[in-house]
N, C-alpha and C. Protein backbone atom coordinates (compact mmCIF):
# COMPACT_ATOMS: atom_id res chain seq x y z
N UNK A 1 -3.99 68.92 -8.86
CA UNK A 1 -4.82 68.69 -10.01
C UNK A 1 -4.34 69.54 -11.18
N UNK A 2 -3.49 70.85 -10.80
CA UNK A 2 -3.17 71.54 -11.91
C UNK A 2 -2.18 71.06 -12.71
N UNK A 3 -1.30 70.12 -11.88
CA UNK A 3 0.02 69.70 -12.31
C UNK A 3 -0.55 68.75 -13.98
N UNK A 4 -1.59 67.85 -13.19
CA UNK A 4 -1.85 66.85 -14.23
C UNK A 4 -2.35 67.51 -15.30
N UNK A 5 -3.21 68.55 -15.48
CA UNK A 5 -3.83 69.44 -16.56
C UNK A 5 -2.81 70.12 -17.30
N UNK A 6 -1.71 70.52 -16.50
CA UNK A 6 -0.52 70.81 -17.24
C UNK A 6 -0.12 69.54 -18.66
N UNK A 7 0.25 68.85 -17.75
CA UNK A 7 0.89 67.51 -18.15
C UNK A 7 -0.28 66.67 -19.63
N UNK A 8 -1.51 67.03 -18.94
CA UNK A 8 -2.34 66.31 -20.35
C UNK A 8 -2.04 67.73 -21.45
N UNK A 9 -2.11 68.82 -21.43
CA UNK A 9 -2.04 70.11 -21.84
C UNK A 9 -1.24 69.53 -22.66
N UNK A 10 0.38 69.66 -22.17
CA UNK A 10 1.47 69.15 -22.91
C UNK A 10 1.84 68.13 -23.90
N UNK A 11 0.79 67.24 -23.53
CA UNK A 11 0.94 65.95 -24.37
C UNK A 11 0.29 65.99 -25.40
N UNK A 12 -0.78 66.68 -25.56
CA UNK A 12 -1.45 67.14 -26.58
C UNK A 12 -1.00 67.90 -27.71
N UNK A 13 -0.36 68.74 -26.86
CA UNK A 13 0.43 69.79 -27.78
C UNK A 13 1.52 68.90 -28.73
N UNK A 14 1.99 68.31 -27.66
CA UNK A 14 3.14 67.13 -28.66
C UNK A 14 2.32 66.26 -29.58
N UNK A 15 1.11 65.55 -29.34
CA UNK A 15 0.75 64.28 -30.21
C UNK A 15 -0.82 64.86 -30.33
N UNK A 16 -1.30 65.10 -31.43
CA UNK A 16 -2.68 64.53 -31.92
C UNK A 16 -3.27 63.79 -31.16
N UNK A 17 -4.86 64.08 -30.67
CA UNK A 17 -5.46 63.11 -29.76
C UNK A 17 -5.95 61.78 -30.42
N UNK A 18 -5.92 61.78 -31.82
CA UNK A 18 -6.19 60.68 -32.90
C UNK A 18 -4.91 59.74 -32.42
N UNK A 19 -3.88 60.44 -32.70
CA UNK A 19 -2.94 59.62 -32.92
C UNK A 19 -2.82 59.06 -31.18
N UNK A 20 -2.46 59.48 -29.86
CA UNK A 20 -2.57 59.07 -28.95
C UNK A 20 -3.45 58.11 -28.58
N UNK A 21 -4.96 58.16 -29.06
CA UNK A 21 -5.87 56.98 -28.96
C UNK A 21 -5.57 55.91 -29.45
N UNK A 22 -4.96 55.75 -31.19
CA UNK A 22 -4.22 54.93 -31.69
C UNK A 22 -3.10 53.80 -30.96
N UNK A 23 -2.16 55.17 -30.19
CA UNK A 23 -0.84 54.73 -29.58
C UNK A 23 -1.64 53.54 -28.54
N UNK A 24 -2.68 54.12 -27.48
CA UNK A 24 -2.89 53.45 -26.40
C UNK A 24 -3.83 52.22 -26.91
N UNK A 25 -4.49 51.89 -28.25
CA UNK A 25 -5.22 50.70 -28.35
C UNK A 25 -4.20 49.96 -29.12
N UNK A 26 -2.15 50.71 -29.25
CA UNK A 26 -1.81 49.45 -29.98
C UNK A 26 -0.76 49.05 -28.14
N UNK A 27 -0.85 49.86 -27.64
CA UNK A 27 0.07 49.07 -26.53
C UNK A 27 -1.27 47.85 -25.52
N UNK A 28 -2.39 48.59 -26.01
CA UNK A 28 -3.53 47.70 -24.82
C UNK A 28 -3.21 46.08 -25.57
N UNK A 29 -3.46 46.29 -27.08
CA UNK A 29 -3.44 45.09 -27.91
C UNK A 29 -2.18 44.25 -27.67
N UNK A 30 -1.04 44.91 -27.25
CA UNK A 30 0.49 44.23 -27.51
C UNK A 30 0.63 43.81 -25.64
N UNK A 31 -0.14 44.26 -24.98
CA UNK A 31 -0.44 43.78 -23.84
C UNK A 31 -1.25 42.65 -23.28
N UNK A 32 -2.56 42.73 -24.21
CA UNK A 32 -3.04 41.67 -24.07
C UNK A 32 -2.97 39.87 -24.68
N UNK A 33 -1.97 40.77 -26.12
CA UNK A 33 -1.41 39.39 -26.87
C UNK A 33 -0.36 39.28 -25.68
N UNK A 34 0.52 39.66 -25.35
CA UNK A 34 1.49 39.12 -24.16
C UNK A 34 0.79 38.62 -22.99
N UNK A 35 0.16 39.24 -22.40
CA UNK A 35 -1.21 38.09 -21.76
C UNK A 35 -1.46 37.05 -22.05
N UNK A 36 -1.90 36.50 -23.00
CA UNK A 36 -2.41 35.62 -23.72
C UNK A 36 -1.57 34.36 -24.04
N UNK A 37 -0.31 34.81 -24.56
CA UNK A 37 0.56 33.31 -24.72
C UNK A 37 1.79 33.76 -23.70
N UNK A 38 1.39 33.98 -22.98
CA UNK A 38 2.73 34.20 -21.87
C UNK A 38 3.42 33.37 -21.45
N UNK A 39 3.10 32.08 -21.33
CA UNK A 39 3.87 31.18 -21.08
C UNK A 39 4.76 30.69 -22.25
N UNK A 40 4.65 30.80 -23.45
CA UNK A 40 4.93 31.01 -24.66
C UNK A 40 6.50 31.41 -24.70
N UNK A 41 6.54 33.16 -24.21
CA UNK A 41 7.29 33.79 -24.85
C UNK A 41 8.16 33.90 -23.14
N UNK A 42 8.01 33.38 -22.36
CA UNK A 42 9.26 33.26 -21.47
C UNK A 42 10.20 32.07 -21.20
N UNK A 43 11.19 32.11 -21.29
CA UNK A 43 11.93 30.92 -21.15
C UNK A 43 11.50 30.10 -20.24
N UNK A 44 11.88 28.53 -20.26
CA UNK A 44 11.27 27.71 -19.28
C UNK A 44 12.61 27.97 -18.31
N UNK A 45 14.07 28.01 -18.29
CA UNK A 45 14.66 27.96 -17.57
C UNK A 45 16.04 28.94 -18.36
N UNK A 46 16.68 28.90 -16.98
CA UNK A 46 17.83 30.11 -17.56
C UNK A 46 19.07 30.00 -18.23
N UNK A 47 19.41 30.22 -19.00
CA UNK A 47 20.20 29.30 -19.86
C UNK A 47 21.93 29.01 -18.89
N UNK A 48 22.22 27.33 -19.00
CA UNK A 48 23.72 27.36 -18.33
C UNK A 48 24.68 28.24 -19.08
N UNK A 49 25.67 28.04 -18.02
CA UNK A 49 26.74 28.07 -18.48
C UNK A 49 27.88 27.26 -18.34
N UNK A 50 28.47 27.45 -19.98
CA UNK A 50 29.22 25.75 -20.13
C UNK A 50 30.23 24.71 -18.86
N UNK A 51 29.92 24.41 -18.85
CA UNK A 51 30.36 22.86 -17.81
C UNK A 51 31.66 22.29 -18.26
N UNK A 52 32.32 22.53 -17.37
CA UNK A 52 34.04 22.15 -17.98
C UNK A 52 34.59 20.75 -18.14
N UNK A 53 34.84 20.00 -18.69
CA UNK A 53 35.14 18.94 -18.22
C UNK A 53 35.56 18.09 -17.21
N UNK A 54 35.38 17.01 -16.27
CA UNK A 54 35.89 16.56 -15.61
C UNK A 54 36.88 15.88 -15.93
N UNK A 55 37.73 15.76 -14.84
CA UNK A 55 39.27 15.39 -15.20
C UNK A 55 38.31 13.85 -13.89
N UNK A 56 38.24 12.52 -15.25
CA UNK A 56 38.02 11.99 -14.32
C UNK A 56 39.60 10.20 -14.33
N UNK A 57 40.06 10.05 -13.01
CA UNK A 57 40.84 9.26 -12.88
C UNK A 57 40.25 7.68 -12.46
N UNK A 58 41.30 6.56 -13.50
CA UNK A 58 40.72 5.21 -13.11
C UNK A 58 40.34 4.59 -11.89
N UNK A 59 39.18 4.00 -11.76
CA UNK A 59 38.88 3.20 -10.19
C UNK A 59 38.52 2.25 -10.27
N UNK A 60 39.37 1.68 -9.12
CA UNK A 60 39.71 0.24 -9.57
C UNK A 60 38.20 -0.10 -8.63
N UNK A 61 37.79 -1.24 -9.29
CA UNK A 61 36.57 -1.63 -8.67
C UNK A 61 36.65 -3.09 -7.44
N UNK A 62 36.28 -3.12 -7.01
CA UNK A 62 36.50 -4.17 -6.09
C UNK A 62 35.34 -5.41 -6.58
N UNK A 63 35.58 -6.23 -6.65
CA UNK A 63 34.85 -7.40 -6.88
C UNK A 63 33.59 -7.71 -5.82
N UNK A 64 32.58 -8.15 -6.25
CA UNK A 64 31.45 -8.43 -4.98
C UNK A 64 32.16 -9.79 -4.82
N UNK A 65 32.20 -10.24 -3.80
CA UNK A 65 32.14 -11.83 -3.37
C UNK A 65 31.11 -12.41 -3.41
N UNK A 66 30.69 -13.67 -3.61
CA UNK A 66 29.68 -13.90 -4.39
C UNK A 66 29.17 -15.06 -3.10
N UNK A 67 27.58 -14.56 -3.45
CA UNK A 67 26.73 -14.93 -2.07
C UNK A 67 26.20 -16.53 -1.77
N UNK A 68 26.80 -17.21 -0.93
CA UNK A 68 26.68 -18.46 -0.76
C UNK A 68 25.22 -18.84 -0.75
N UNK A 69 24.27 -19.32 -1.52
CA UNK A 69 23.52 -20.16 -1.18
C UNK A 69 23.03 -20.46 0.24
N UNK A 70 22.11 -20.12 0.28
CA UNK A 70 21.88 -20.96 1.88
C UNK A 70 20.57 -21.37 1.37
N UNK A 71 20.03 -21.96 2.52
CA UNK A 71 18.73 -22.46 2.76
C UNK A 71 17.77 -22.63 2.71
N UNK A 72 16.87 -22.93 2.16
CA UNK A 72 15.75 -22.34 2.34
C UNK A 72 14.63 -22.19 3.14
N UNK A 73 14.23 -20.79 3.12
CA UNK A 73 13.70 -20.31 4.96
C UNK A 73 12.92 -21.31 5.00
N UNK A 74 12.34 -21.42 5.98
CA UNK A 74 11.43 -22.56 6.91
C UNK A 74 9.56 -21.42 6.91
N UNK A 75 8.81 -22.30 6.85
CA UNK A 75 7.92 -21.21 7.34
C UNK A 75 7.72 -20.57 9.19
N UNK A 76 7.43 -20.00 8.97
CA UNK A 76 7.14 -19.73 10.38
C UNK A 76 6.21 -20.72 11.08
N UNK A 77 6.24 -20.98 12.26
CA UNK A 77 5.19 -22.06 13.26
C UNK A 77 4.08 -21.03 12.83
N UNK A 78 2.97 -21.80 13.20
CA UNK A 78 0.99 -20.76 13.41
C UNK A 78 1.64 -20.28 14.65
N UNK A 79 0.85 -19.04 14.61
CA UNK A 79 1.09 -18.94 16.23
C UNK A 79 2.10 -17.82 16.65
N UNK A 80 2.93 -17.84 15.85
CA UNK A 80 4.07 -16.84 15.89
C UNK A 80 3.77 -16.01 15.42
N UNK A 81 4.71 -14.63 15.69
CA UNK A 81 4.09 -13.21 15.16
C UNK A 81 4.35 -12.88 13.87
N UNK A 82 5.79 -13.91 13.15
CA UNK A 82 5.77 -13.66 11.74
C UNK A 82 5.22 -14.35 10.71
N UNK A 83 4.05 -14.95 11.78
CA UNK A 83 3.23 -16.20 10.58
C UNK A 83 2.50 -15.77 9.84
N UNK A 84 2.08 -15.88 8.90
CA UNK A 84 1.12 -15.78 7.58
C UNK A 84 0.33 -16.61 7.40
N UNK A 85 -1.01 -16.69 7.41
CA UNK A 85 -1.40 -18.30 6.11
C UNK A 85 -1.42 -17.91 5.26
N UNK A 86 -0.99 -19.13 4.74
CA UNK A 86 -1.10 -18.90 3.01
C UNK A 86 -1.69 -19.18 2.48
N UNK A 87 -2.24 -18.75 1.41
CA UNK A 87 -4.09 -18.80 0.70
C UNK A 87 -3.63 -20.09 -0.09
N UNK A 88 -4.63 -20.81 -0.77
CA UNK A 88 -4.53 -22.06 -1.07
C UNK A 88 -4.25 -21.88 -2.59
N UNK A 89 -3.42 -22.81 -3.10
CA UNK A 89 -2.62 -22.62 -4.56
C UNK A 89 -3.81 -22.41 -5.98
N UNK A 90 -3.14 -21.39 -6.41
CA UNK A 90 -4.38 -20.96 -7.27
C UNK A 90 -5.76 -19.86 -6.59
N UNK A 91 -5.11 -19.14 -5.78
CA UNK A 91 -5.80 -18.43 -4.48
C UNK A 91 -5.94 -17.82 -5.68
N UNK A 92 -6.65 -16.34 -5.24
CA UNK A 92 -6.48 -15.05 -6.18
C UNK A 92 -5.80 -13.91 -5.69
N UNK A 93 -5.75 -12.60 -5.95
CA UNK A 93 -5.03 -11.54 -5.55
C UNK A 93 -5.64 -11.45 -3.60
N UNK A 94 -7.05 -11.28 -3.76
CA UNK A 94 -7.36 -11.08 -3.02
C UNK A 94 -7.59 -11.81 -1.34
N UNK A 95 -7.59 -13.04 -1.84
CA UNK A 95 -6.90 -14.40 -0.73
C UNK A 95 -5.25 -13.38 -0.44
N UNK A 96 -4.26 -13.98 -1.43
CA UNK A 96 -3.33 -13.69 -1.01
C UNK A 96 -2.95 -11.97 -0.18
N UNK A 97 -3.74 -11.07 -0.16
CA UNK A 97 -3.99 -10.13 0.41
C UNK A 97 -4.07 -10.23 2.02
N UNK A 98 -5.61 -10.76 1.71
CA UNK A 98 -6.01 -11.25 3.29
C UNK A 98 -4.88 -11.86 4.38
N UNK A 99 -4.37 -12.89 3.47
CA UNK A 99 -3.02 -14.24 4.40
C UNK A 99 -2.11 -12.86 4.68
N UNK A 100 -2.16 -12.15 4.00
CA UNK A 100 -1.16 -11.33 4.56
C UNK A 100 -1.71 -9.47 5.71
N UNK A 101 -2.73 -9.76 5.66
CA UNK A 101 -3.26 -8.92 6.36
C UNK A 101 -3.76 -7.65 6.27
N UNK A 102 -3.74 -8.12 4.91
CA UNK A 102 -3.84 -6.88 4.17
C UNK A 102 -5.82 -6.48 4.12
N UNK A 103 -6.68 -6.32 4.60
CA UNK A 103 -7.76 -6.48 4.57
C UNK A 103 -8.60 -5.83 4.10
N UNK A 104 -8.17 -4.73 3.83
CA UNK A 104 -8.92 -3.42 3.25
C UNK A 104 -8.53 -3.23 1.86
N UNK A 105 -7.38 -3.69 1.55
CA UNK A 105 -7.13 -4.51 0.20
C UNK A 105 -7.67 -5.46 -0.46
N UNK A 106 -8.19 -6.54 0.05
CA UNK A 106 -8.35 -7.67 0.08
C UNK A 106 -10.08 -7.30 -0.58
N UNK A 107 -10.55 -6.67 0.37
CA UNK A 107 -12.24 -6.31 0.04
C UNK A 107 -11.79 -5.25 -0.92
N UNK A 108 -11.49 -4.94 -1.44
CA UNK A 108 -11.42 -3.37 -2.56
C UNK A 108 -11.55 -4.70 -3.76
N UNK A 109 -10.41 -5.69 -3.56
CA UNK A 109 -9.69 -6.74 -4.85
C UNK A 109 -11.18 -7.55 -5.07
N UNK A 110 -11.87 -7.87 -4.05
CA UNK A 110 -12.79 -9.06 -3.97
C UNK A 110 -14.08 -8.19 -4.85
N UNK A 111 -14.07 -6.55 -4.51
CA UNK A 111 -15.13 -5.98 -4.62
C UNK A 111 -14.69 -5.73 -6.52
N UNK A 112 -13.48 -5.60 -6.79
CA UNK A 112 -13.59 -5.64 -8.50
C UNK A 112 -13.48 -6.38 -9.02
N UNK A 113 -13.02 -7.94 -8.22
CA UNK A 113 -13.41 -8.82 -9.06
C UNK A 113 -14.77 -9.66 -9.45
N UNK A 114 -15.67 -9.12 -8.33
CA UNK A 114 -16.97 -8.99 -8.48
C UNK A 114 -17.84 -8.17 -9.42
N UNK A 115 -16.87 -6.70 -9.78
CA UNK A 115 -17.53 -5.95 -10.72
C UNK A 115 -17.30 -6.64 -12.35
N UNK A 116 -15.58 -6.99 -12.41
CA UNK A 116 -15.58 -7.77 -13.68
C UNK A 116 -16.55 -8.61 -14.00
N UNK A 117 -16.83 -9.56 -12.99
CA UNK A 117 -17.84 -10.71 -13.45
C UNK A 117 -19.70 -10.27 -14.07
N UNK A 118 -19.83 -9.16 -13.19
CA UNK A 118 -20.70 -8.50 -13.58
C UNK A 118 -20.77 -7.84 -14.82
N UNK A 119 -19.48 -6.87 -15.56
CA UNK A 119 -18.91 -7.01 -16.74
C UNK A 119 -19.56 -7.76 -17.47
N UNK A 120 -18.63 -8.96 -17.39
CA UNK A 120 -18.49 -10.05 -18.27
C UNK A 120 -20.10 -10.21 -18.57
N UNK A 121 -20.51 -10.79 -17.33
CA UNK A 121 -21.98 -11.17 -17.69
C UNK A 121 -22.88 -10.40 -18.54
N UNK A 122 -22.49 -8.72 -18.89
CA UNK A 122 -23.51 -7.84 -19.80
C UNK A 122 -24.34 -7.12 -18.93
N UNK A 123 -24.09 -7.40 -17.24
CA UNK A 123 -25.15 -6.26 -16.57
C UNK A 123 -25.12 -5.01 -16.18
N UNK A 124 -23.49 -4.43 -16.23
CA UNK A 124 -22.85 -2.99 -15.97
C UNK A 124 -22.40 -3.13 -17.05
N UNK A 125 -21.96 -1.78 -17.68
CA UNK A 125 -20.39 -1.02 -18.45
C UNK A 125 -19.82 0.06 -17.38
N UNK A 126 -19.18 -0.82 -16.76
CA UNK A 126 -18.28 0.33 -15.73
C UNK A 126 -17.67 1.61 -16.48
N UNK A 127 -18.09 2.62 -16.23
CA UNK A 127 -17.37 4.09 -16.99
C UNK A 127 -16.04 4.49 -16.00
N UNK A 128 -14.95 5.40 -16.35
CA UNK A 128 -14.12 5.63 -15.37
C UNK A 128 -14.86 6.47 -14.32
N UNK A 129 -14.57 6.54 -13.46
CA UNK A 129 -15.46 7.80 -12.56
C UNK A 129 -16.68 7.53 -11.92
N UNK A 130 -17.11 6.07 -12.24
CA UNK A 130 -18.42 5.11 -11.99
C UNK A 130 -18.55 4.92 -10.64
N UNK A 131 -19.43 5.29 -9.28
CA UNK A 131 -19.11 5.08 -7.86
C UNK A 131 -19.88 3.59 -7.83
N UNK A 132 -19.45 3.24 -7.02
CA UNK A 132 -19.69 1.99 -6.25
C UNK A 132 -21.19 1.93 -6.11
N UNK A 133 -21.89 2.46 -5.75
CA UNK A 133 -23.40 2.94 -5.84
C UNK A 133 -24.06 2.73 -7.06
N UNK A 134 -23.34 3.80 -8.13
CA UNK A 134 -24.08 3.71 -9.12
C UNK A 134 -24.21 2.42 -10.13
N UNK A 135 -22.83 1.72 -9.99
CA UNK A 135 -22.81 0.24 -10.38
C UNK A 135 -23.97 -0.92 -9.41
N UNK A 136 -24.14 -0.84 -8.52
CA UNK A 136 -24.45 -1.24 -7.52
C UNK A 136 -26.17 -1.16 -7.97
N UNK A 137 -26.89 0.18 -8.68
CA UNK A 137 -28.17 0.53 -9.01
C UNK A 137 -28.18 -0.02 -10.32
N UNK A 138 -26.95 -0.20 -11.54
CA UNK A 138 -27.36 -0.57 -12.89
C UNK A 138 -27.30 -1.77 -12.54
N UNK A 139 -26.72 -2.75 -11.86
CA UNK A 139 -26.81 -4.23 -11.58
C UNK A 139 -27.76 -4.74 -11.18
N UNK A 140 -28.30 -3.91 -10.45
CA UNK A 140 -29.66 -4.41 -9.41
C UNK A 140 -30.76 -3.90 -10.23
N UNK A 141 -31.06 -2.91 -11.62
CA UNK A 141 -31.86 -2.80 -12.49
C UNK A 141 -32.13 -4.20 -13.41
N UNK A 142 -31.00 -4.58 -13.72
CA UNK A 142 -30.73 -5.46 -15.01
C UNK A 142 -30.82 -6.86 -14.20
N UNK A 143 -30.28 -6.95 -13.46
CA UNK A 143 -30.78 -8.61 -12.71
C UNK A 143 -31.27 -8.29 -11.46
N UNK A 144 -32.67 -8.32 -11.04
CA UNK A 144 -33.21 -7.64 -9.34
C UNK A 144 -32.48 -8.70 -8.26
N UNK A 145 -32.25 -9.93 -8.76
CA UNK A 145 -31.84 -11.14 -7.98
C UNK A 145 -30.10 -11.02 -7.10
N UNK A 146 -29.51 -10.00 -7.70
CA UNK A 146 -27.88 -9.47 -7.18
C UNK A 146 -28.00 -8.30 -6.44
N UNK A 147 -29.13 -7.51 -6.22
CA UNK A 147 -29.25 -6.29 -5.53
C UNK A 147 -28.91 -6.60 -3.97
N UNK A 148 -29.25 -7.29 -3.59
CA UNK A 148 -29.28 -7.22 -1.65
C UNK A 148 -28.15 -7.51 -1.89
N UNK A 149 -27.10 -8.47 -2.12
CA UNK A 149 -26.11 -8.86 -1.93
C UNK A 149 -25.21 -7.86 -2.40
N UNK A 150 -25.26 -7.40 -3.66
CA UNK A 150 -23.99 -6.31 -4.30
C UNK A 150 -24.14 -5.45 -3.45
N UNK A 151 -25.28 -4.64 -3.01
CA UNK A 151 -25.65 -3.15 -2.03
C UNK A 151 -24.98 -3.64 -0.67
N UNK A 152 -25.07 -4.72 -0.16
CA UNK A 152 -24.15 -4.88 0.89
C UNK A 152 -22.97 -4.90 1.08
N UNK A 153 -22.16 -5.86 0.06
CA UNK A 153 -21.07 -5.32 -0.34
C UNK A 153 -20.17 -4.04 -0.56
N UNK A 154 -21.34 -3.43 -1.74
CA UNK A 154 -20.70 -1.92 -1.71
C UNK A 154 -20.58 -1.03 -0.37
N UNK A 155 -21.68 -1.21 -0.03
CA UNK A 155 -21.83 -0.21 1.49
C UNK A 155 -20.66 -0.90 2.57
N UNK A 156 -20.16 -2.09 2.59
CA UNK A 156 -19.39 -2.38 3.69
C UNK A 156 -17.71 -2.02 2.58
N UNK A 157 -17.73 -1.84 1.13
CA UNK A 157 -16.61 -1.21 0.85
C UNK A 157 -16.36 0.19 1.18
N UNK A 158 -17.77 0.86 0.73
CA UNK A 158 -17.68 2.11 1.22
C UNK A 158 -17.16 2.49 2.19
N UNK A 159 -17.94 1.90 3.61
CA UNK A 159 -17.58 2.26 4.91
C UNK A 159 -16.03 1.93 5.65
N UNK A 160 -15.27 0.86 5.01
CA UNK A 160 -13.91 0.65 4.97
C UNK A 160 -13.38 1.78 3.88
N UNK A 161 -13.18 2.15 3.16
CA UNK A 161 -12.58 3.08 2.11
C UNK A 161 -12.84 4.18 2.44
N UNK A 162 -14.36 4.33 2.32
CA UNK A 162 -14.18 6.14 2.35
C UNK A 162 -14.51 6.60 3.82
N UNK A 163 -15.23 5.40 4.67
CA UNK A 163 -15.82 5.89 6.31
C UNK A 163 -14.68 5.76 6.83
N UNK A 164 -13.14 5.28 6.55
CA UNK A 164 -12.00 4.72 7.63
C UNK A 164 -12.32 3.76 8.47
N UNK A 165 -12.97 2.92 8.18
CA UNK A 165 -13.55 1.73 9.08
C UNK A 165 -12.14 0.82 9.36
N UNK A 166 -11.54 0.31 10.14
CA UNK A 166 -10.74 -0.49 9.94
C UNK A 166 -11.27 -1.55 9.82
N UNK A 167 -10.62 -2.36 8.74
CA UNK A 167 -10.99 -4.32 8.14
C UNK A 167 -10.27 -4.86 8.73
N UNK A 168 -10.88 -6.03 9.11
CA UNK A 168 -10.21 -7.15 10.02
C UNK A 168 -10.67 -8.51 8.94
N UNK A 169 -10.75 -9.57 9.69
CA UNK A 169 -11.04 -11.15 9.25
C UNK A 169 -12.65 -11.03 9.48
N UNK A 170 -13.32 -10.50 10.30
CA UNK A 170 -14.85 -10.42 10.13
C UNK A 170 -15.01 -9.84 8.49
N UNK A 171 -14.44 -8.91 8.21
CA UNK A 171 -15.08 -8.13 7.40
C UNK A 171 -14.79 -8.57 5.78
N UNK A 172 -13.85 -8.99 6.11
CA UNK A 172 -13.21 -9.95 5.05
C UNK A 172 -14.18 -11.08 4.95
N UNK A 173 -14.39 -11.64 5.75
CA UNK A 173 -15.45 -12.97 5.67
C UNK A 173 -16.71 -12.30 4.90
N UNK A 174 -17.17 -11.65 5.71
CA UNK A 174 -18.71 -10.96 5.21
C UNK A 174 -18.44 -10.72 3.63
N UNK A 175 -17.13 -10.04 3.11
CA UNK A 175 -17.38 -9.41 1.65
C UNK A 175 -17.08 -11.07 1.12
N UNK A 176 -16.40 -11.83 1.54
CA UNK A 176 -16.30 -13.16 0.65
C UNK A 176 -18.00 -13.72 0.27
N UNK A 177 -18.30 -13.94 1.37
CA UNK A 177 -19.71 -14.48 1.37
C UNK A 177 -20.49 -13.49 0.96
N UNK A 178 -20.72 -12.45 0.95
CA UNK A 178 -21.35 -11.55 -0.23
C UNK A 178 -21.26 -11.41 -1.49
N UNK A 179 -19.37 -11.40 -2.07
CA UNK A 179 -19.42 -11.68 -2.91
C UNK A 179 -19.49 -13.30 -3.85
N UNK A 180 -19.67 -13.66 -3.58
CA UNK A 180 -20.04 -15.23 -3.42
C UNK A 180 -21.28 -15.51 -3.62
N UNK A 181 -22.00 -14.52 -3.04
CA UNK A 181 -23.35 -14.73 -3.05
C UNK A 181 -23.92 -14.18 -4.49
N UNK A 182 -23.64 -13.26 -4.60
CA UNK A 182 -23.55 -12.34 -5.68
C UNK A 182 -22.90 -13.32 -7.53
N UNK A 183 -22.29 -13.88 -6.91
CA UNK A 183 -21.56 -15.01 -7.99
C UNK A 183 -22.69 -16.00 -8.27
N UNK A 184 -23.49 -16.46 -7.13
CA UNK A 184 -24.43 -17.50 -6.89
C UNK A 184 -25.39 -17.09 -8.27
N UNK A 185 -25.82 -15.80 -7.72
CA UNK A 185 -26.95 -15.57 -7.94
C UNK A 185 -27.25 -15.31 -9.38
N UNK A 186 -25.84 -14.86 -10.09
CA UNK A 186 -25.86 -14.77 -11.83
C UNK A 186 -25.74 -15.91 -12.23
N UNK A 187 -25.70 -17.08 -11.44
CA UNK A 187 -25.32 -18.67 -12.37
C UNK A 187 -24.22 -18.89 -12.64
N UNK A 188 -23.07 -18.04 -12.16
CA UNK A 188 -21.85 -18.52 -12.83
C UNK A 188 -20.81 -18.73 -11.43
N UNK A 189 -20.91 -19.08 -10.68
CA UNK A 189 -19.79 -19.52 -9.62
C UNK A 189 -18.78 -19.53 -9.57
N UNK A 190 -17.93 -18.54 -8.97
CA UNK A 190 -16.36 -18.61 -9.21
C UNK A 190 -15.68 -19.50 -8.13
């Protein structure tokens, strides 16, 4: 403890305690402005160093041969493991989803193109960040006649999306005919 009493002793003797208080509120200040925009005043990366030229020599390129035409594929038989159906011409995203097996896709696609129409009609303003629920409560405020059907919907999107439910062709059916129903019920039938 004596050492340090020395040591403040000394420093005193050298600097004015005015002026030392001074010194330490201009390094606190020049510390905390460097704090402050620090990302500012350090380089983002370290600067190269120059890159010599390449000595680069001609290559000869080889020609593609050019790809014969063939056939055109066949569909697969029903029945087979690489079969598909194919949704009927003029399908929508969400048909063509399904034919392909995609099912949990398919109900997400069916479930916003259900919200557009709702849109359109003037009974939501979907906000970004809007849950499935809460659209689900301003729809069913503004027309009571879409509530059972949209709330079913949502809850069987929910439970595929956020419960990990796996979607199959049941579930796909159910959101068609829900949303469908839901189409019914504003008068405008898609």
């Amino acid at each position: 403890m004596r050492g340090y009493d020395d040591l403040v002793g000394r420093v005193f003797t050298i600097v004015s305690p005015p002026l030392l208080l001074l010194l330490l509120l201009a390094a606190t200040a020049l510390t905390a402005a460097l704090w402050y925009w620090y990302p500012a005043w350090i380089p983002r990366r370290r600067p190269r160093l120059p890159r010599l030229p390449r000595l680069t020599l001609p290559r000869w390129r080889r020609r593609k041969p050019k790809r014969a035409t063939s056939a055109p594929a066949r569909p697969a038989a029903p029945g087979t493991p690489g079969a598909t159906a194919a949704p009927a011409p003029g399908g929508t995203l969400a048909d063509r989803l399904a034919a392909e097996g995609r099912y949990a896709e398919a109900i997400r696609e069916r479930l916003r193109d259900t919200v557009a129409d709702l849109t359109r009609a003037g009974l939501i303003d979907p906000d970004p960040g809007t849950t499935a629920a809460e659209l689900t409560t301003a729809a069913g405020t503004g027309h009571p006649a879409v509530g059972p059907a949209l709330t079913g919907a949502t809850d069987l999107f929910s439970d595929i999306w956020y419960g990990h439910r796996p979607a199959g062709p049941p579930e796909d059916d159910r959101m068609r005919h829900l949303t469908t129903e839901v189409r019914d019920r504003l008068g405008g039938g898609r």
